[in-house]
N, C-alpha and C. Protein backbone atom coordinates (compact mmCIF):
# COMPACT_ATOMS: atom_id res chain seq x y z
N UNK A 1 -6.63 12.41 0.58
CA UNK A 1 -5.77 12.16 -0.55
C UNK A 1 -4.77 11.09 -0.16
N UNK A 2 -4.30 10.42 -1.27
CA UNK A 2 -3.54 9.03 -0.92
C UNK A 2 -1.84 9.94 -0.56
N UNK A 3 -1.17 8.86 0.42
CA UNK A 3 0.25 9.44 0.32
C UNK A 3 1.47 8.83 -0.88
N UNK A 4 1.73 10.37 -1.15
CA UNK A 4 2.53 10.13 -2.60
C UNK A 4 3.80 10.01 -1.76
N UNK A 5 4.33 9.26 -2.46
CA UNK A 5 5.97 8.82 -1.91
C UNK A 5 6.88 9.29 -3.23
N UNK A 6 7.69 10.03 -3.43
CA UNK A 6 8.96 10.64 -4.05
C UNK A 6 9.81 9.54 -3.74
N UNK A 7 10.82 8.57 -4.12
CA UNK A 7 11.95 8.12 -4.00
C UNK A 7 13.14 8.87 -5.03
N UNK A 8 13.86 9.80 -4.56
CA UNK A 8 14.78 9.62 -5.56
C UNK A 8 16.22 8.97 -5.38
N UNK A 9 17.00 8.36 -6.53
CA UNK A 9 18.38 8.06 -5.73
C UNK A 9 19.02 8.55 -6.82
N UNK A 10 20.32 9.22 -6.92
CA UNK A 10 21.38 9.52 -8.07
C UNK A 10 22.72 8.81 -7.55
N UNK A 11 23.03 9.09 -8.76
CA UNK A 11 24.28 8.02 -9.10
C UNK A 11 25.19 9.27 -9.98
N UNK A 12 25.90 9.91 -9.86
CA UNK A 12 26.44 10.77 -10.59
C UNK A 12 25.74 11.87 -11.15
N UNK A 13 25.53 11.17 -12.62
CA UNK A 13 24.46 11.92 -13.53
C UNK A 13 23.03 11.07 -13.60
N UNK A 14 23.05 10.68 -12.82
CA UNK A 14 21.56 9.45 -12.93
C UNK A 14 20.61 10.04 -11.84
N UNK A 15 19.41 10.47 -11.65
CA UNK A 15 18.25 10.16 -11.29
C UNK A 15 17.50 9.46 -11.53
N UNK A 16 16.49 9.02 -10.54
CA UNK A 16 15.51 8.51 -10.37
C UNK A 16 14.65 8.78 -9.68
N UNK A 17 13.00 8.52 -10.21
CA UNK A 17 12.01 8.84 -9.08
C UNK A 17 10.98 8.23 -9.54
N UNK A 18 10.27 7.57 -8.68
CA UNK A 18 9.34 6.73 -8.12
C UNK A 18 8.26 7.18 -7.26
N UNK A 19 7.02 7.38 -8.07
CA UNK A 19 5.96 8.04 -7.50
C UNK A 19 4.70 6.67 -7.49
N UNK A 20 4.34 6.37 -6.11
CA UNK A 20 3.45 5.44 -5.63
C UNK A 20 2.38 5.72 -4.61
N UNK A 21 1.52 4.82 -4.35
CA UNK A 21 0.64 5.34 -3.42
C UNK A 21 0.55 4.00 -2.61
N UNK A 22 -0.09 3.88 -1.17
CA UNK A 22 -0.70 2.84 -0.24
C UNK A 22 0.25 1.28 -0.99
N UNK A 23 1.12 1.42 -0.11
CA UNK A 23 2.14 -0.05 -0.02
C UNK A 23 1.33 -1.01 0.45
N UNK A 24 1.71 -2.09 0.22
CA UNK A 24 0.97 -3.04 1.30
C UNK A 24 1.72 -4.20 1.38
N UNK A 25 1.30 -5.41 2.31
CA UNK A 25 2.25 -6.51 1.59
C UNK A 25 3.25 -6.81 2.96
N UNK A 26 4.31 -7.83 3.20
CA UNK A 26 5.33 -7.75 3.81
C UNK A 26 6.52 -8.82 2.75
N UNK A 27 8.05 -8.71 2.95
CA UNK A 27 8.18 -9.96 2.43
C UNK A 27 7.86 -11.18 2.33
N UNK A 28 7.43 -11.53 1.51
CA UNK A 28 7.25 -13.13 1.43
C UNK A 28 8.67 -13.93 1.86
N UNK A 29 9.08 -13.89 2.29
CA UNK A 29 10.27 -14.75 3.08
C UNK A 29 10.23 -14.62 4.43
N UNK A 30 9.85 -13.33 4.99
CA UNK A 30 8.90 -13.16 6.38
C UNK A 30 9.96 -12.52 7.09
N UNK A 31 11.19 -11.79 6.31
CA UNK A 31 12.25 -11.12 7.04
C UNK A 31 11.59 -9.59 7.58
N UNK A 32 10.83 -8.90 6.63
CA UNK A 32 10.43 -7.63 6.82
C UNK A 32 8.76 -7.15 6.53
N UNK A 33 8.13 -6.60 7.41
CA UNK A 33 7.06 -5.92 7.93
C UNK A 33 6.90 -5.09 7.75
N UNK A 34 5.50 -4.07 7.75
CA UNK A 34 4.96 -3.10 8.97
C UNK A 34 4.81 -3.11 9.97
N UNK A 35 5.76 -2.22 10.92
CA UNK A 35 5.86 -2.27 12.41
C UNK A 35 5.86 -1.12 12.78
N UNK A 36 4.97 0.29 12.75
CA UNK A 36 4.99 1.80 13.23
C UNK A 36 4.87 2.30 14.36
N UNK A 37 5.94 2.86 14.55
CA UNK A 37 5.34 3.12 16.52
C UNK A 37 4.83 3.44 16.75
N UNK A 38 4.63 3.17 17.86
CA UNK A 38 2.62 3.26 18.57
C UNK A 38 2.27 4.49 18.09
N UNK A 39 2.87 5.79 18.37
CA UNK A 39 2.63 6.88 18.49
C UNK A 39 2.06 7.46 16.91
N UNK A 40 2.25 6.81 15.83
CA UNK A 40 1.88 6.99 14.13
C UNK A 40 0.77 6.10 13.84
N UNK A 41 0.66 5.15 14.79
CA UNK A 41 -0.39 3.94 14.40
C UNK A 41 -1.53 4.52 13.97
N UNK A 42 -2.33 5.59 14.53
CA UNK A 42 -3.78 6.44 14.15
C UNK A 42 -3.67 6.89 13.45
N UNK A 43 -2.31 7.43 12.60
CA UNK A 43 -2.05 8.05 11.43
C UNK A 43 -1.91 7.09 10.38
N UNK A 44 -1.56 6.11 10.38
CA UNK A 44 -0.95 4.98 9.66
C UNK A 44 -1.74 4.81 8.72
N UNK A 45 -1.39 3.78 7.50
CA UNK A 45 -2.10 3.13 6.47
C UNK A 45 -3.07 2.37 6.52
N UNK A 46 -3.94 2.11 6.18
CA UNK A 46 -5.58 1.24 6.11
C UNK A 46 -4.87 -0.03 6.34
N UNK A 47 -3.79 -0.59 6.23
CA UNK A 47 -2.96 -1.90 5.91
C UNK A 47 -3.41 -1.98 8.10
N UNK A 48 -2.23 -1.22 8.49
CA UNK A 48 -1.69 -1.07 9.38
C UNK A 48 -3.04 -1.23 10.42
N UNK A 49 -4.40 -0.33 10.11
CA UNK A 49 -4.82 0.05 11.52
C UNK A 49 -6.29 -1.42 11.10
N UNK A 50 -6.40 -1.81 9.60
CA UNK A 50 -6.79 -3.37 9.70
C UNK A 50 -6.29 -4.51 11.06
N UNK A 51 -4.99 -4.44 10.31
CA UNK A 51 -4.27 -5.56 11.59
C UNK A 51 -4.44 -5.33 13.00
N UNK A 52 -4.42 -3.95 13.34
CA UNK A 52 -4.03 -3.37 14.92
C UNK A 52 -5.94 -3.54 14.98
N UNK A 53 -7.09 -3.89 14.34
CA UNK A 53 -8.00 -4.31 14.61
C UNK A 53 -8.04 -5.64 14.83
N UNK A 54 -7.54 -6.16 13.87
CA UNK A 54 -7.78 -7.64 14.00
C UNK A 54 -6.73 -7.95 15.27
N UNK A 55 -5.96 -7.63 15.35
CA UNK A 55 -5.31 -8.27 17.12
C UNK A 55 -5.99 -7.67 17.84
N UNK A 56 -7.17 -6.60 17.62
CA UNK A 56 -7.42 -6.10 18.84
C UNK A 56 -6.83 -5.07 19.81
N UNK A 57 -5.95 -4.25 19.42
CA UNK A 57 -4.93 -3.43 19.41
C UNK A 57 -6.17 -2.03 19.51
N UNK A 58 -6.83 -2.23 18.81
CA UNK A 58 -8.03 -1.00 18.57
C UNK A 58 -9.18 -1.74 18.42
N UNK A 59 -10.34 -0.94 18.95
CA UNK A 59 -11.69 -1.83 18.49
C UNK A 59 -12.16 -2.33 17.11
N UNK A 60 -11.47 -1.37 16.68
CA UNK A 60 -12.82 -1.78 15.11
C UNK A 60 -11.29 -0.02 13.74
N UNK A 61 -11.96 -0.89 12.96
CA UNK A 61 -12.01 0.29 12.21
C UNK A 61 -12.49 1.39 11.41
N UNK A 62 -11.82 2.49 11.38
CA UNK A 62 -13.22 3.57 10.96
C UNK A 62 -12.67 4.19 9.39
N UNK A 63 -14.40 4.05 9.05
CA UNK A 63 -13.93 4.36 7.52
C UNK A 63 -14.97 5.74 7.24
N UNK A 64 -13.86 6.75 6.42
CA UNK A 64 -14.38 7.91 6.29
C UNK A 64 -15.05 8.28 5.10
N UNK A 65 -16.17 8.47 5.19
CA UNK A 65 -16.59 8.70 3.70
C UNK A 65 -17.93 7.29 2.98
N UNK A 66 -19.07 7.22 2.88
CA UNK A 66 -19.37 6.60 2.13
C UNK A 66 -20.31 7.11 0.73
N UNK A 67 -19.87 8.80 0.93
CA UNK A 67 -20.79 9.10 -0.45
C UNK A 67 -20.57 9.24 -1.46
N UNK A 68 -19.19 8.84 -2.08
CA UNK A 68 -18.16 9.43 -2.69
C UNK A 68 -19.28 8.37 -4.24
N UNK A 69 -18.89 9.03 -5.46
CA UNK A 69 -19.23 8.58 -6.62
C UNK A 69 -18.37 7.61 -7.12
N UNK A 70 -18.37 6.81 -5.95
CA UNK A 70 -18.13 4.97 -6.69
C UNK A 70 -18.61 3.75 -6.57
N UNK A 71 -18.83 3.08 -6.92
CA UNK A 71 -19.82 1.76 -6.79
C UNK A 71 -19.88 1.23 -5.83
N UNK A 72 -19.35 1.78 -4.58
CA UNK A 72 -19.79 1.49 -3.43
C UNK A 72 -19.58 2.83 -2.44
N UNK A 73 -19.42 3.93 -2.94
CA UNK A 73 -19.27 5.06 -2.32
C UNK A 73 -18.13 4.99 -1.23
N UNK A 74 -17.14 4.24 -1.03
CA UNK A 74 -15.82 4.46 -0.50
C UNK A 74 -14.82 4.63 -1.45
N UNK A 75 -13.75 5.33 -0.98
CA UNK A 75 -12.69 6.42 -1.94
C UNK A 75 -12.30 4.80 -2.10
N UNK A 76 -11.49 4.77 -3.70
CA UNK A 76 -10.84 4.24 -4.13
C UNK A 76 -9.56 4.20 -4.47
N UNK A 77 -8.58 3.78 -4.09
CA UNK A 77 -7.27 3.58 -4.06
C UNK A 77 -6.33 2.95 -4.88
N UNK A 78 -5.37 3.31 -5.01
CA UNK A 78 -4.13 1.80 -5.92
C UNK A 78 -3.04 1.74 -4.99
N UNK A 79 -3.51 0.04 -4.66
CA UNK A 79 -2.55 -0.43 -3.38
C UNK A 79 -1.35 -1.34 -4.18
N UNK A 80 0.05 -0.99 -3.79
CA UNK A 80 0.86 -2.16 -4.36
C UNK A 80 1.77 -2.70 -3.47
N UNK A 81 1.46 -3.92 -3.90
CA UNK A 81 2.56 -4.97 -2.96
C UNK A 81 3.95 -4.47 -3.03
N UNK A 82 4.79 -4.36 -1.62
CA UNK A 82 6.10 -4.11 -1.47
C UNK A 82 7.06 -4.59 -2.77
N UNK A 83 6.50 -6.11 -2.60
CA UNK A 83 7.55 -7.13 -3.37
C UNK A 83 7.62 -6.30 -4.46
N UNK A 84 6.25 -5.88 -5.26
CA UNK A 84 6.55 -5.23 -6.77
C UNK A 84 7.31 -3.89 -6.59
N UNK A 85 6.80 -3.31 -5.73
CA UNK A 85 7.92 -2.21 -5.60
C UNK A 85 9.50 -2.48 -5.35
N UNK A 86 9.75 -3.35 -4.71
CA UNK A 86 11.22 -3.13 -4.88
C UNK A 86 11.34 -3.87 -6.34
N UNK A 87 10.56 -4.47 -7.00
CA UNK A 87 11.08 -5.13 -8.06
C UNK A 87 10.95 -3.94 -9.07
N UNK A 88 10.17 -2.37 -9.03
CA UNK A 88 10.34 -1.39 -9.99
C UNK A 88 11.38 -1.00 -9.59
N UNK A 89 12.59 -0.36 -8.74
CA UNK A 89 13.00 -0.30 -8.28
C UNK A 89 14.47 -0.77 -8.86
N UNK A 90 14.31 -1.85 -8.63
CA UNK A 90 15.84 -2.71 -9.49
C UNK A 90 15.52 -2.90 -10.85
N UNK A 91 14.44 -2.92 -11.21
CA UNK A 91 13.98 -3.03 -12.97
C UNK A 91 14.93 -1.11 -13.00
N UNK A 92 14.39 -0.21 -12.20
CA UNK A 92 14.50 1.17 -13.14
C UNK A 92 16.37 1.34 -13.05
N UNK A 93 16.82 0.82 -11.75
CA UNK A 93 18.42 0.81 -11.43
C UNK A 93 19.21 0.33 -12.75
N UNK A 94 18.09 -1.26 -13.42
CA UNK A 94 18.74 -1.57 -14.30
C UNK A 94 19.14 -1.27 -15.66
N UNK A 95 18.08 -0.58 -16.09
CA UNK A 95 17.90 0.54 -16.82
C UNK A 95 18.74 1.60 -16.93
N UNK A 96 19.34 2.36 -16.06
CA UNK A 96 19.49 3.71 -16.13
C UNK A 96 20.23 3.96 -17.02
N UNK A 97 20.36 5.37 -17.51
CA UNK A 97 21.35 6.04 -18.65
C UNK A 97 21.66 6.98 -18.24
N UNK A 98 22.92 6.95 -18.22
CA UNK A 98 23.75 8.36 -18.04
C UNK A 98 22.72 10.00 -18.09
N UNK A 99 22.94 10.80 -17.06
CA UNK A 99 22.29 11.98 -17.38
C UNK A 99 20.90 12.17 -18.18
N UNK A 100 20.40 11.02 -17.46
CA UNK A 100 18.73 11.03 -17.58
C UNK A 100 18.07 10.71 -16.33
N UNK A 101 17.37 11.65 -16.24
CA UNK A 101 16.41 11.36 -15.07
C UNK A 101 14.81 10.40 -15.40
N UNK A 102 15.12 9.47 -14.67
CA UNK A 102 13.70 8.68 -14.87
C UNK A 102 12.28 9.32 -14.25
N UNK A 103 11.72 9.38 -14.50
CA UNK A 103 10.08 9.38 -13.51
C UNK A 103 9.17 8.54 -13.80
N UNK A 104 8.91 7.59 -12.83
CA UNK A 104 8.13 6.47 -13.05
C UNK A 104 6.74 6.35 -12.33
N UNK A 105 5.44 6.44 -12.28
CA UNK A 105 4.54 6.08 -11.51
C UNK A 105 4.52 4.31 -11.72
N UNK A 106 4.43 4.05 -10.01
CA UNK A 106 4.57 2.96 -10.04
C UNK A 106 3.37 2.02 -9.23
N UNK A 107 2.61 1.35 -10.02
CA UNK A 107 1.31 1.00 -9.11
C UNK A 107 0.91 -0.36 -10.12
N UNK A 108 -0.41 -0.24 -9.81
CA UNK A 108 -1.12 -1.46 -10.70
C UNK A 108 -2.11 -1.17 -11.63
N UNK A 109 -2.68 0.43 -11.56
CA UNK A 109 -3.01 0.80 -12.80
C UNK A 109 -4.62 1.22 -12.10
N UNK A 110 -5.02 0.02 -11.14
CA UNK A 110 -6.71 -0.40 -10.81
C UNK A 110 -6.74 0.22 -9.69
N UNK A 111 -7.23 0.72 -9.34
CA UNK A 111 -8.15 1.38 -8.15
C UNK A 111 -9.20 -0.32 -7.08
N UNK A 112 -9.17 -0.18 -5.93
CA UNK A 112 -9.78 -0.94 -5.18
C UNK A 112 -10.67 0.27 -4.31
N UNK A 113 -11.89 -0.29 -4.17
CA UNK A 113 -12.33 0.79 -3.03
C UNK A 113 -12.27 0.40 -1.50
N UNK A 114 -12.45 1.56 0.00
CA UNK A 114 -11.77 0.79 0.60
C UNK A 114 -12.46 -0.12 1.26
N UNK A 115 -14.08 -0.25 1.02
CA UNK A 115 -14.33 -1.61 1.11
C UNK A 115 -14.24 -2.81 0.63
N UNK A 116 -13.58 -2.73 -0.33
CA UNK A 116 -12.86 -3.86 -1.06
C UNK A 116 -11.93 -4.31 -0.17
N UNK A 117 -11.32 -3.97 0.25
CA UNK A 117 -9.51 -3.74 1.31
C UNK A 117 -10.39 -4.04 2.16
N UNK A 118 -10.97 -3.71 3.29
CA UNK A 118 -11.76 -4.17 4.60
C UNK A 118 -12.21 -5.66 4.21
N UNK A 119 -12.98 -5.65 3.19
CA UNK A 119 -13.37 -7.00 3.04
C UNK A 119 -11.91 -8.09 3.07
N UNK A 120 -11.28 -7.87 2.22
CA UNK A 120 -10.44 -8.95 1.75
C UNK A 120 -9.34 -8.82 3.09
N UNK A 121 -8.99 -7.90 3.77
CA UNK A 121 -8.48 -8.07 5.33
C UNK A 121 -9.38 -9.30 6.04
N UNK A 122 -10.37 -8.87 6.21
CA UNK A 122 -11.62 -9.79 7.20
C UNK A 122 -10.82 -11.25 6.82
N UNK A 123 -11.23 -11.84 5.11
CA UNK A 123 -10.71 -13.03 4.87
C UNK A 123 -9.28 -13.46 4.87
N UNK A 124 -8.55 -12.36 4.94
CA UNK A 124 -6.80 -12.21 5.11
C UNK A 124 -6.78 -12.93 6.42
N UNK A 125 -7.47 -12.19 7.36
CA UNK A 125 -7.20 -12.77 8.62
C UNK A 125 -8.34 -13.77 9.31
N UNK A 126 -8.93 -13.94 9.24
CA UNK A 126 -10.06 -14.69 9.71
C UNK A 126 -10.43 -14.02 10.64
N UNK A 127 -10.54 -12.34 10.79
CA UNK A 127 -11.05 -11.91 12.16
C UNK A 127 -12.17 -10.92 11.21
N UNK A 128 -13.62 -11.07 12.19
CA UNK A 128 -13.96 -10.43 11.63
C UNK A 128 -14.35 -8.48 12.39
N UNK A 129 -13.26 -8.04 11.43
CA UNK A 129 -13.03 -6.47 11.77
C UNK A 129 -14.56 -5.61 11.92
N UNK A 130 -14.53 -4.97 13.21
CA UNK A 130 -15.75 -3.96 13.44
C UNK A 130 -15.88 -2.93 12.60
N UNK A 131 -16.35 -2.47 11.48
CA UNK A 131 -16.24 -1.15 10.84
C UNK A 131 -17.27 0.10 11.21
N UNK A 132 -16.76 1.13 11.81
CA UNK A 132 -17.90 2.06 11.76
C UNK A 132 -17.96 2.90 10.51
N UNK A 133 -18.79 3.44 10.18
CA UNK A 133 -18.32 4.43 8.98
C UNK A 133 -19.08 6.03 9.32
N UNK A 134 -18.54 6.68 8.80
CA UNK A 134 -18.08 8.11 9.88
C UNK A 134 -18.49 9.08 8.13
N UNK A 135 -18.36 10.47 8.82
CA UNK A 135 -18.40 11.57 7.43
C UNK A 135 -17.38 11.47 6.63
N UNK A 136 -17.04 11.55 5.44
CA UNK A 136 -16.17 12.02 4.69
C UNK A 136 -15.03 12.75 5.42
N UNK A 137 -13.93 12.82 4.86
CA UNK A 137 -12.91 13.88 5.05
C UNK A 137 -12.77 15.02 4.19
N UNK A 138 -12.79 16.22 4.59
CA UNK A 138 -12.91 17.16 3.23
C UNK A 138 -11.92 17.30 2.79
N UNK A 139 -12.38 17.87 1.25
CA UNK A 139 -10.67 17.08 0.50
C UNK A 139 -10.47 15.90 -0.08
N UNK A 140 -11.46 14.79 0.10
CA UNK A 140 -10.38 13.90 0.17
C UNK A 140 -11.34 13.36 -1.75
N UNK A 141 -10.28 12.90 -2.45
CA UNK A 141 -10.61 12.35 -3.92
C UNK A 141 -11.48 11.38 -3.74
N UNK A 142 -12.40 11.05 -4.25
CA UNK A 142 -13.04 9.78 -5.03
C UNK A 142 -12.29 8.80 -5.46
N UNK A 143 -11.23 9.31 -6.19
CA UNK A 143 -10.98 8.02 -6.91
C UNK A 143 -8.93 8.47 -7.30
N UNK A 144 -8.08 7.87 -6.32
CA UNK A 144 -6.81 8.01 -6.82
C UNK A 144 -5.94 6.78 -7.31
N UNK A 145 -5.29 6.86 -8.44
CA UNK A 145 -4.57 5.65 -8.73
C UNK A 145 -3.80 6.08 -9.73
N UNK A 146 -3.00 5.58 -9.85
CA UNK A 146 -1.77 5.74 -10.84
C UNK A 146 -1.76 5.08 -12.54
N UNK A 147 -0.86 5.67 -13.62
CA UNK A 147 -0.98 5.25 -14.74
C UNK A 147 0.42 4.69 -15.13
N UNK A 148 0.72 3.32 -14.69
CA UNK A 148 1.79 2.79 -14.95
C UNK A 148 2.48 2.68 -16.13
N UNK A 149 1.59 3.03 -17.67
CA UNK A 149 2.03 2.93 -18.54
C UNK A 149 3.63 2.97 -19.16
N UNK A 150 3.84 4.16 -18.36
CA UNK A 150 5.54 4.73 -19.05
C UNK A 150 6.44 3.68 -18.30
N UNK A 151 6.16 3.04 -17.56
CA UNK A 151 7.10 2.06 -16.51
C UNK A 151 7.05 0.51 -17.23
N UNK A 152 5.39 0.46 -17.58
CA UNK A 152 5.43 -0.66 -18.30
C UNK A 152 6.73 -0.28 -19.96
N UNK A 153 6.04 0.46 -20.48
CA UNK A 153 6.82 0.60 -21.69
C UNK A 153 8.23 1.12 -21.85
N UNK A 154 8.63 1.42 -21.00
CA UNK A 154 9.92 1.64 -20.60
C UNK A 154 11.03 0.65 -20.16
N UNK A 155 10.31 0.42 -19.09
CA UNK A 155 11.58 -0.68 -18.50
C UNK A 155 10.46 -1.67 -18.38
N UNK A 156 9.27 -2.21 -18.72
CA UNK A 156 8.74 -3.94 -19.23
C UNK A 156 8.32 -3.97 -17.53
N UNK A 157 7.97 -2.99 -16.90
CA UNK A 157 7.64 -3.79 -15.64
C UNK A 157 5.70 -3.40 -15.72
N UNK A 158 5.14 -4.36 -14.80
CA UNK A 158 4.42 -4.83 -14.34
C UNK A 158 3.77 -5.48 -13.29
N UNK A 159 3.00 -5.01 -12.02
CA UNK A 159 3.00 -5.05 -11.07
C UNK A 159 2.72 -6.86 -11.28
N UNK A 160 2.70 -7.98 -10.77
CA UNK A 160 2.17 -9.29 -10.21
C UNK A 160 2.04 -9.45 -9.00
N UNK A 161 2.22 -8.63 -8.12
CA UNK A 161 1.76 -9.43 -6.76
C UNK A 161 0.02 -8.34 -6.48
N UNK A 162 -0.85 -8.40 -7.52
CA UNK A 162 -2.06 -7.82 -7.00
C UNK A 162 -3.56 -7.94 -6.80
N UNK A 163 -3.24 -9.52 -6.15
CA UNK A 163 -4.13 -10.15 -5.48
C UNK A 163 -4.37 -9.40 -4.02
N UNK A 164 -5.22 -8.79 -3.76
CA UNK A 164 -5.21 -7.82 -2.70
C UNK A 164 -5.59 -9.23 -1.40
N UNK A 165 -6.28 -9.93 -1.50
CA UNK A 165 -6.13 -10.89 -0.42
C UNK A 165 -4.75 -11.44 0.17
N UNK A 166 -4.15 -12.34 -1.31
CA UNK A 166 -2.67 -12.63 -1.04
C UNK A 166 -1.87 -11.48 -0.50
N UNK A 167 -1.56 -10.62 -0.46
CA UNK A 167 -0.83 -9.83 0.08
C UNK A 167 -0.81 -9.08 1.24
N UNK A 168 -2.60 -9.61 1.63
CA UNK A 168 -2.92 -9.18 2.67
C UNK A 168 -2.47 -10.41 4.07
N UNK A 169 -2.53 -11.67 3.56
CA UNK A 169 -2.55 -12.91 3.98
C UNK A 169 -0.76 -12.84 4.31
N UNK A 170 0.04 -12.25 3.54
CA UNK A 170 1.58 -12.62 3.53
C UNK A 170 1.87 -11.44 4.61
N UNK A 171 1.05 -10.43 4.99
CA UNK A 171 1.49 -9.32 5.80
C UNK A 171 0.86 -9.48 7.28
N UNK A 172 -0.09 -10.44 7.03
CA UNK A 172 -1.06 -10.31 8.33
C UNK A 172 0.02 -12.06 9.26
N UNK A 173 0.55 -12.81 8.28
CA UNK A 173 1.60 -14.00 8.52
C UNK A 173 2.43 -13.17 9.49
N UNK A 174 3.16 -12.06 8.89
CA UNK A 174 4.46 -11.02 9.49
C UNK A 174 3.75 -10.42 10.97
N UNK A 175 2.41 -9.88 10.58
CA UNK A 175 2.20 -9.43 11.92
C UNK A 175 1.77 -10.30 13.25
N UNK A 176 1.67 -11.55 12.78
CA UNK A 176 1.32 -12.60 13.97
C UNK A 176 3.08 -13.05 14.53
N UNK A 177 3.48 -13.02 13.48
CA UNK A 177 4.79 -13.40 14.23
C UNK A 177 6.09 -12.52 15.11
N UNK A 178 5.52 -11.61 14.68
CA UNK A 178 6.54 -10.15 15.29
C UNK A 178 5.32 -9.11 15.99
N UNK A 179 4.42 -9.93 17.06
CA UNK A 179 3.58 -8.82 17.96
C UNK A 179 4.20 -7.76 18.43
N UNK A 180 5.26 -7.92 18.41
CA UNK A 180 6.04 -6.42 19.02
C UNK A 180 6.58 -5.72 17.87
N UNK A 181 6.81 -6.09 16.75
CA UNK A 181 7.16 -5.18 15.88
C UNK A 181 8.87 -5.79 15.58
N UNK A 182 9.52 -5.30 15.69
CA UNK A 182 11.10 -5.26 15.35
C UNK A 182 12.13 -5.56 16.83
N UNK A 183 11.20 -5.27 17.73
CA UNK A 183 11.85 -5.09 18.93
C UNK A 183 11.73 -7.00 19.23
N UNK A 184 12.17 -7.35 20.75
CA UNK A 184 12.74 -8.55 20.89
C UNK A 184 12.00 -8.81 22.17
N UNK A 185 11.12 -7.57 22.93
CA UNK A 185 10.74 -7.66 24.37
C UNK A 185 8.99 -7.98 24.01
């Protein structure tokens, strides 16, 4: 199952919450990354253990599942670029009303499967990633993604950064330049 992220923030009488799945992306200005310590890296996001293939960090990557009932039998996902997330984010801040709580799913609406994502990594980076593919995980959905509707019609937002290459290309930029992550050694 994809990881659901809860954000809430209040302001008095104001809530908010922000329900998303599989981030991806880094700033496009190249200030901020994915950088997880070593010790989460095997746990980490499909984003994350792509790259730590393509440097070579790990051999290859392993994908679980190819029987699943989708047009290519890998689980399908809704990945969204950081950038749009913080831009739901200050769209819903701008919004708010007194003693209303928002709830927003916040995504791109489309499902990618995750050979879609493997592929468009490969051309993100010009490396070409080892994939093994392994049993299923039990449990795990076919097909998760979000229904942005109430976010669109609410507060007018709309994901744009969901060119899954481009965003893969602006994150894989971040990880060539910060091999260590955040640290300076």
């Amino acid at each position: 199952m994809a990881v659901m992220i809860l954000s809430h923030h209040s302001d008095q009488n104001n809530a908010y919450v922000y329900i998303y799945f599989n981030v991806i992306g880094s700033d496009p200005e190249g200030g901020l990354g994915e950088a997880p310590q070593p010790e989460l890296r095997e746990h980490g996001r499909i984003s994350g253990t792509c790259f730590d293939a393509a440097r070579g960090i790990i051999p290859g990557l392993k994908v679980k599942g190819t029987d699943y009932k989708t047009a290519d039998g890998t689980c399908v996902r809704d990945y969204i670029d950081v950038t749009d997330l913080v831009d739901a984010h200050v769209k819903a801040l701008a919004h708010a009303k007194p003693r209303k709580v928002g709830i927003y799913n916040v995504g791109t609406g489309k499902g990618r499967s995750v050979k879609e994502f493997v592929e468009a990594c490969k051309k993100a980076t010009g490396v070409e990633i080892k994939v093994e593919y392994l049993c299923r995980r039990p449990g795990d959905y076919a097909e998760v993604f979000n229904d942005p509707s109430k976010v669109k019609q609410e507060l007018n937002w709309t994901a744009q950064y969901t060119n899954l290459k481009k965003s893969l290309q602006i994150a894989w930029k971040w990880q060539k330049s910060h091999l260590n992550g955040y640290s300076h050694s």
